[in-house]
C-alpha atoms as a PDB file:
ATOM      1  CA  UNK A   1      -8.024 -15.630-153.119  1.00  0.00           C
ATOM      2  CA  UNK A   2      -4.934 -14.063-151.540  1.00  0.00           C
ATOM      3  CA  UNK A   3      -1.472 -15.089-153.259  1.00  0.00           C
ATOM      4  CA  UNK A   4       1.576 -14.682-151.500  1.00  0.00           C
ATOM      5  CA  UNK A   5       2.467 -11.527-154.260  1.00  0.00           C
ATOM      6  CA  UNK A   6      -0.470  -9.683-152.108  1.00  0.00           C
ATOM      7  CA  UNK A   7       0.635 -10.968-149.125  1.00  0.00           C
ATOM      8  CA  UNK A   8       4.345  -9.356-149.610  1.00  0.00           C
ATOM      9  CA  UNK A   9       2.857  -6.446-150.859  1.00  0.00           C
ATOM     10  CA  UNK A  10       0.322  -5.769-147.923  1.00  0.00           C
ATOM     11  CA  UNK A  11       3.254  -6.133-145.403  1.00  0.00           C
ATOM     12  CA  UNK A  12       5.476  -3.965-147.447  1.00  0.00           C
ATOM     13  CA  UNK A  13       3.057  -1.133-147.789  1.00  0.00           C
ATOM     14  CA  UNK A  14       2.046  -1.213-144.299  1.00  0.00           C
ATOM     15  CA  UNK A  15       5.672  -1.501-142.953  1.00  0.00           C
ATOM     16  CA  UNK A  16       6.245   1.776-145.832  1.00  0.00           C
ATOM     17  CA  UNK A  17       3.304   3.193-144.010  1.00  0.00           C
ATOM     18  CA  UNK A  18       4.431   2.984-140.974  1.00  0.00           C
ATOM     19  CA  UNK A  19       7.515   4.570-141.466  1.00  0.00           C
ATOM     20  CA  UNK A  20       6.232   7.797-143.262  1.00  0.00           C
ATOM     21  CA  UNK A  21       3.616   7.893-140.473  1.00  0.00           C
ATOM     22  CA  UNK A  22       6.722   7.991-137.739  1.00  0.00           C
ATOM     23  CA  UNK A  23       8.430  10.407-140.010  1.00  0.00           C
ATOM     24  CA  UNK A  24       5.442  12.645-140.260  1.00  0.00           C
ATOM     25  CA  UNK A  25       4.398  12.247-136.478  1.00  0.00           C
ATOM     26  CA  UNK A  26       7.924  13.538-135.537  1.00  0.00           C
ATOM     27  CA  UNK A  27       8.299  16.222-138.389  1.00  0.00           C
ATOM     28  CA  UNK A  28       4.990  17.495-136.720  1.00  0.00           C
ATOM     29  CA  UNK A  29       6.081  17.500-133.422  1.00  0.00           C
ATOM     30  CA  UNK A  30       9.898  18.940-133.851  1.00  0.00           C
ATOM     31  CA  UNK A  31       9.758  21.192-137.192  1.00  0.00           C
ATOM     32  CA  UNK A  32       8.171  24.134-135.782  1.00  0.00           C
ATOM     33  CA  UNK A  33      10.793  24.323-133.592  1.00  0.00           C
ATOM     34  CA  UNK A  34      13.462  23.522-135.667  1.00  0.00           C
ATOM     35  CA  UNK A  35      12.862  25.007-139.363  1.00  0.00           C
ATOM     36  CA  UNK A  36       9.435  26.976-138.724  1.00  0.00           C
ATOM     37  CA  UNK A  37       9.786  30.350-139.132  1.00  0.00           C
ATOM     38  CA  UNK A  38      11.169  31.054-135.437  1.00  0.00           C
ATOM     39  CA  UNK A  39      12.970  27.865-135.005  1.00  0.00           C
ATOM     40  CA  UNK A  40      17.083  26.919-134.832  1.00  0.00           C
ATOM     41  CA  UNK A  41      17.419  26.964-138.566  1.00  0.00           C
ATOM     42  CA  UNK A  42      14.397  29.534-139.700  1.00  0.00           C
ATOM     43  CA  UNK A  43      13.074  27.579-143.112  1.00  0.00           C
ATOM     44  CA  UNK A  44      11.963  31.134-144.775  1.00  0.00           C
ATOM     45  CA  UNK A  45      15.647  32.154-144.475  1.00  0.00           C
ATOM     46  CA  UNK A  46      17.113  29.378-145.327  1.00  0.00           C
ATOM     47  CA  UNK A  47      15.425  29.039-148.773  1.00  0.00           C
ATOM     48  CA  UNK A  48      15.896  32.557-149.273  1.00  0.00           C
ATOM     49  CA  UNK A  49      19.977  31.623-148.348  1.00  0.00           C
ATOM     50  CA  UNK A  50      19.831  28.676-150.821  1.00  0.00           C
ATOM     51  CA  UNK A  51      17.947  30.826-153.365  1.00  0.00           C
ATOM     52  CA  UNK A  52      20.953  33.739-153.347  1.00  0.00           C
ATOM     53  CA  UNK A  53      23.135  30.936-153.586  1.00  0.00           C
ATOM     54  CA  UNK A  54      21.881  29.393-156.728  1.00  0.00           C
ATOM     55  CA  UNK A  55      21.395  32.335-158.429  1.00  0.00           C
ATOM     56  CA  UNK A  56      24.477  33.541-157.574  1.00  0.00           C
ATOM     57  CA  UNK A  57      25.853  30.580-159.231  1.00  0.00           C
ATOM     58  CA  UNK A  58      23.910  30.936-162.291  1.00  0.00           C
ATOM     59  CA  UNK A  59      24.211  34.398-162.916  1.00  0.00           C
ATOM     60  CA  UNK A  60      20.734  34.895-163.206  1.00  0.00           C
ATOM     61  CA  UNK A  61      17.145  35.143-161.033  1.00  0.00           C
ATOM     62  CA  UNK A  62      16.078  31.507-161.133  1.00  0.00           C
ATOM     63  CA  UNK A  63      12.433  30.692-162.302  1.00  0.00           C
ATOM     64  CA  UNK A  64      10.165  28.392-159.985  1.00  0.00           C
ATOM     65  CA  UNK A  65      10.831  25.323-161.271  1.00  0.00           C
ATOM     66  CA  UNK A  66      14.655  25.756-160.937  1.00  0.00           C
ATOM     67  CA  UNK A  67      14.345  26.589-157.293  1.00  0.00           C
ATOM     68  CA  UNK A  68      12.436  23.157-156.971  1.00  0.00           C
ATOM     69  CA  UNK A  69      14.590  20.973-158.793  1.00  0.00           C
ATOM     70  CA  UNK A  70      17.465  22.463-157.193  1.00  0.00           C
ATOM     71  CA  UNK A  71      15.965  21.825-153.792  1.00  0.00           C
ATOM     72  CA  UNK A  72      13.074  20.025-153.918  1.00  0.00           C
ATOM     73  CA  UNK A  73      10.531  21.236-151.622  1.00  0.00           C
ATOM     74  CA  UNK A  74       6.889  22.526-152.016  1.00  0.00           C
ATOM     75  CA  UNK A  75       8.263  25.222-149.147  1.00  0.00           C
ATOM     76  CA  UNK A  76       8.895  27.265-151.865  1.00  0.00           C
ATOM     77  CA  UNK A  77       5.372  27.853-152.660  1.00  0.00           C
ATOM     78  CA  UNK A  78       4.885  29.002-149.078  1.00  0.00           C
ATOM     79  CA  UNK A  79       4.665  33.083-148.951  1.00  0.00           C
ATOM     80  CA  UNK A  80       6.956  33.873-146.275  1.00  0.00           C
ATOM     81  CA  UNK A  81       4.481  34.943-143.714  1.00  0.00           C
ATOM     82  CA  UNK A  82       2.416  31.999-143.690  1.00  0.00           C
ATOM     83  CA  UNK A  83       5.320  29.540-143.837  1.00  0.00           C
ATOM     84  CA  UNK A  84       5.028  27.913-140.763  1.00  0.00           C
ATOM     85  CA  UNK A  85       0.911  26.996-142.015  1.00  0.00           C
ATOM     86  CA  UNK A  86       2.557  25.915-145.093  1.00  0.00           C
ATOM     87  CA  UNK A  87       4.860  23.245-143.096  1.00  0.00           C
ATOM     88  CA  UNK A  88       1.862  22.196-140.568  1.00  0.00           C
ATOM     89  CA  UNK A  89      -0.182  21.725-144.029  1.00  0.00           C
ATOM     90  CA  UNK A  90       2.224  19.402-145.455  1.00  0.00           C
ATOM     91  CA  UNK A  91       3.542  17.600-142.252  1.00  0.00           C
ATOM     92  CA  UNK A  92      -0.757  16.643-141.460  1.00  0.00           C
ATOM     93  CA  UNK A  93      -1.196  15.771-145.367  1.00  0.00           C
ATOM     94  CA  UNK A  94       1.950  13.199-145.022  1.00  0.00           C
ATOM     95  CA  UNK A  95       0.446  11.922-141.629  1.00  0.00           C
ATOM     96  CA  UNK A  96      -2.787  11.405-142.912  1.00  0.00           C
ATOM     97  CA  UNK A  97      -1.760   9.925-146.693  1.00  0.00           C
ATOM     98  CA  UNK A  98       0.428   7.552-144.981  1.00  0.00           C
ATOM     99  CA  UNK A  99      -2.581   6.144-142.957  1.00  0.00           C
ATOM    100  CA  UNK A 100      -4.344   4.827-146.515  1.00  0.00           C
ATOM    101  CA  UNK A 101      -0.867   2.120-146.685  1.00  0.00           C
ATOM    102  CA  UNK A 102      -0.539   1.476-142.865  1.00  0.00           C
ATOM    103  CA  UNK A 103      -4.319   1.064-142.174  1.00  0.00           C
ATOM    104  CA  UNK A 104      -5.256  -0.951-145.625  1.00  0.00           C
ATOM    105  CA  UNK A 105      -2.131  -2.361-146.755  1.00  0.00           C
ATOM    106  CA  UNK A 106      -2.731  -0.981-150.293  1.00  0.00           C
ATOM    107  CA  UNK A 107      -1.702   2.547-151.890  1.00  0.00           C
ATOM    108  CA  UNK A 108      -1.944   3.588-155.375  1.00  0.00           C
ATOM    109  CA  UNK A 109       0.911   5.291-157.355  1.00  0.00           C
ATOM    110  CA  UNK A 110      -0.471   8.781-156.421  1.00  0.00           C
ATOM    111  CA  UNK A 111      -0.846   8.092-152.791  1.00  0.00           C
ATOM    112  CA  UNK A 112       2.682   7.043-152.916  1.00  0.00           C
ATOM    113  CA  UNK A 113       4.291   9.473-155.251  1.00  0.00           C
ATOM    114  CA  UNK A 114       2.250  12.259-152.871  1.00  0.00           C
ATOM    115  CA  UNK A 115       4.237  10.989-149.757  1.00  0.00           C
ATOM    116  CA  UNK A 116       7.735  10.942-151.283  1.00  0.00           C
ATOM    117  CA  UNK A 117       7.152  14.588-151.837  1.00  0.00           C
ATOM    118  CA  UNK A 118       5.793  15.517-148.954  1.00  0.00           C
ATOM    119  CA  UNK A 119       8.105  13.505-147.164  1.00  0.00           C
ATOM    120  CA  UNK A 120      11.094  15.019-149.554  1.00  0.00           C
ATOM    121  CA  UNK A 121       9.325  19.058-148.517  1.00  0.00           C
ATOM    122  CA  UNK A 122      10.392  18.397-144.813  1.00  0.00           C
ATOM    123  CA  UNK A 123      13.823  16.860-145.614  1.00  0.00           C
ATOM    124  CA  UNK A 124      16.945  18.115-146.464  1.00  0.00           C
ATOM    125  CA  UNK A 125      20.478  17.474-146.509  1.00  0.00           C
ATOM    126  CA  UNK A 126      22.472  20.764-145.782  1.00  0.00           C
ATOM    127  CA  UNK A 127      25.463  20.193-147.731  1.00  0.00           C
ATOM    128  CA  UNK A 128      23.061  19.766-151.188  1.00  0.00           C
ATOM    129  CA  UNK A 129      23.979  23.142-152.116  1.00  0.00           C
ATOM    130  CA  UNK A 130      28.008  22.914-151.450  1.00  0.00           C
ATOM    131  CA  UNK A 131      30.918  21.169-149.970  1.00  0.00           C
ATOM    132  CA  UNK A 132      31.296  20.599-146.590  1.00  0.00           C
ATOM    133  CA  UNK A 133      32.989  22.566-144.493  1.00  0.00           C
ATOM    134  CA  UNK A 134      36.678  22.418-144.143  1.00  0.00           C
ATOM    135  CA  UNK A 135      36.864  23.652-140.733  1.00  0.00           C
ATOM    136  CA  UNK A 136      34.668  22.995-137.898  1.00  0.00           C
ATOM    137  CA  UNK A 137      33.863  24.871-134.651  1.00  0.00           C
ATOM    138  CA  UNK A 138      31.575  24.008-131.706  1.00  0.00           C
ATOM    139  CA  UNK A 139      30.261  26.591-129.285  1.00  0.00           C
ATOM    140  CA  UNK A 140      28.176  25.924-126.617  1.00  0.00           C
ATOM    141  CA  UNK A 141      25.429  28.039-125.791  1.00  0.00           C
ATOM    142  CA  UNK A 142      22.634  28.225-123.306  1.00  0.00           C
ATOM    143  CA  UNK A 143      19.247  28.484-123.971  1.00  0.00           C
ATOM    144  CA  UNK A 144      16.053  29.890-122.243  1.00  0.00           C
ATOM    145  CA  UNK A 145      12.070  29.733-123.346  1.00  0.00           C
ATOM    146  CA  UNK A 146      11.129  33.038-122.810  1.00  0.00           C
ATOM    147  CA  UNK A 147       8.989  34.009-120.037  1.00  0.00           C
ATOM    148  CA  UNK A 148       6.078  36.398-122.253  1.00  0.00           C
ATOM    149  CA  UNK A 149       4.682  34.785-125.183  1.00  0.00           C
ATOM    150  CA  UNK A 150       3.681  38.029-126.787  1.00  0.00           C
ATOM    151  CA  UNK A 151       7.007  38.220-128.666  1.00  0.00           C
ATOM    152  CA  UNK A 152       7.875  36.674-131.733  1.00  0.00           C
ATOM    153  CA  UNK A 153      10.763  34.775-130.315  1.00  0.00           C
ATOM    154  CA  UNK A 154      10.258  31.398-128.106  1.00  0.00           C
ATOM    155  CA  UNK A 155      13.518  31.292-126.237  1.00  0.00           C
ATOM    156  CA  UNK A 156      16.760  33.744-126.079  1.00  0.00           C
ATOM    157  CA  UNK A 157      20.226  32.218-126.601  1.00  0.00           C
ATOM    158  CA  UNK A 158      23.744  33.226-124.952  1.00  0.00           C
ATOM    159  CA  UNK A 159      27.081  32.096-125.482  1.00  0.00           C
ATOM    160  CA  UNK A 160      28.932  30.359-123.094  1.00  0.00           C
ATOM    161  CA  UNK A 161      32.154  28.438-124.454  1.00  0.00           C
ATOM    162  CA  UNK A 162      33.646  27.467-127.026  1.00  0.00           C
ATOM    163  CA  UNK A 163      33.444  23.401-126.857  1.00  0.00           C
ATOM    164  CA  UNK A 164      35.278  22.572-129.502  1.00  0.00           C
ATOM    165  CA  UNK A 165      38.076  25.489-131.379  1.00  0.00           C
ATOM    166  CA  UNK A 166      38.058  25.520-134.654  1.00  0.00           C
ATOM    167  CA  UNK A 167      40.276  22.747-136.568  1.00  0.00           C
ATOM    168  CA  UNK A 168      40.771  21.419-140.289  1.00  0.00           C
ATOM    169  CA  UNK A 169      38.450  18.701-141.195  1.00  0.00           C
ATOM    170  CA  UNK A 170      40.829  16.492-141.949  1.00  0.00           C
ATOM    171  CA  UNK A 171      42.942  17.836-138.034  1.00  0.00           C
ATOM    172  CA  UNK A 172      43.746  14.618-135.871  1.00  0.00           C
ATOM    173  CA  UNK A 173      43.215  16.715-132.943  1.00  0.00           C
ATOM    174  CA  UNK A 174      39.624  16.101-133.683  1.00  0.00           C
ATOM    175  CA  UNK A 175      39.767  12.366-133.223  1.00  0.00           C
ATOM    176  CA  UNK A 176      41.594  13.370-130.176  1.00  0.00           C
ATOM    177  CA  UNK A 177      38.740  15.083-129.296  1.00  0.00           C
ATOM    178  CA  UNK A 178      35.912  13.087-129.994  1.00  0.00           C
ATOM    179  CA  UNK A 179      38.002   9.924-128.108  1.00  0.00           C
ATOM    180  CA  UNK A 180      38.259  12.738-124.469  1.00  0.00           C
ATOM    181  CA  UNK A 181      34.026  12.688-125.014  1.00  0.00           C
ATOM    182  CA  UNK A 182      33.334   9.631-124.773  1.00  0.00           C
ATOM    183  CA  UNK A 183      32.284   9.270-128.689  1.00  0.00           C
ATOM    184  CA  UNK A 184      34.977   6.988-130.100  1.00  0.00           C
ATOM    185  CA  UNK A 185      36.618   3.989-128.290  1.00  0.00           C
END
C-alpha cells in the first residue's frame, strides 16, 4: 500500500533527479569547453592557481585532504594530463546515478551523497578563494575555431575593444553603464 509519505517522496526524488540529470547533461555538453584542459578557464590551471593560493596563505605545501576541503572537488585526484578523462568520468557517473531517482523514484543515501559530490566536482564559485574584485574591466574579444585540428588549441582569440574601462565596484558610472545596454530599466 502506497501512503502519501511515498508518494511525496517519489515526486521529490524524481523532480531531484531530474535536476542533477539537466545539470549533468549540460556539464557534459559545455565543460570541455569551458574548464577542460583547453577550454576558457583551463581546470588543471586553475586548481594549480587555487592550490598556490592556499598554500601561500598557509605557509606551508597543503596535504590532499586540505586541497579538498578547501575546494571540494574530486578534480584534484585527476593527474594533469588526463584531466579532461577525469571530468568526462565524473560528468557520465552524475548522468547516469541521477537516472536510479528520476527513473525509480527511490535513491538510497549513497546514491545521493555520490551525486552531491559529483555534482559539487563540476561546480564552483570563483570568489571561494577571495574577495571579489574591487575593480572591474570588460574587453571584448573575437574568437575563431581553428581551421587544423592537429593542434592542441580549438579556437585563437584577439582583442578588439575594450567594452567596458575599468571602474570601482562600488563606481555609479557602472549603473550608468549597464542602464546604456539595455540591462537595467
Amino acid at each position: 500500500m502506497t501512503t502519501t509519505y511515498d508518494t511525496a517522496r517519489g515526486v521529490f526524488l524524481r523532480g531531484l533527479g531530474l535536476v542533477y540529470a539537466l545539470a549533468f547533461a549540460v556539464a557534459l555538453e559545455q565543460n570541455d569547453l569551458l574548464i577542460g584542459s583547453h577550454g576558457l578557464n583551463p581546470g588543471p590551471k586553475y586548481l594549480h592557481k587555487v592550490k598556490g593560493r592556499l598554500e601561500a596563505a598557509h605557509g606551508r605545501p597543503l596535504a590532499q585532504h586540505e586541497l579538498y576541503t578547501s575546494l571540494p572537488t574530486l578534480l584534484w585526484l585527476a593527474p594533469e594530463d588526463r584531466f579532461d578523462e577525469w571530468l568526462l568520468r565524473v560528468e557520465t557517473t552524475g548522468l547516469v546515478l541521477a537516472m536510479v531517482p528520476l527513473l525509480f523514484g527511490r535513491a538510497n543515501m549513497a546514491i545521493m551523497l555520490a551525486l552531491w559530490v559529483l555534482y559539487g566536482s563540476v561546480t564552483n564559485d570563483p570568489f571561494a578563494h577571495g574577495p571579489p574584485p574591487k575593480r572591474i574591466r570588460v574587453d571584448k574579444f573575437k574568437y575563431a575555431f581553428v581551421q587544423s585540428w592537429n593542434t592542441s588549441d580549438w579556437w585563437t582569440r584577439s582583442y578588439q575593444e575594450a567594452y567596458l574601462p575599468e571602474l570601482a565596484a562600488d563606481d555609479p558610472q557602472i549603473e550608468t553603464f549597464l542602464r546604456s545596454v539595455g540591462m537595467l530599466l
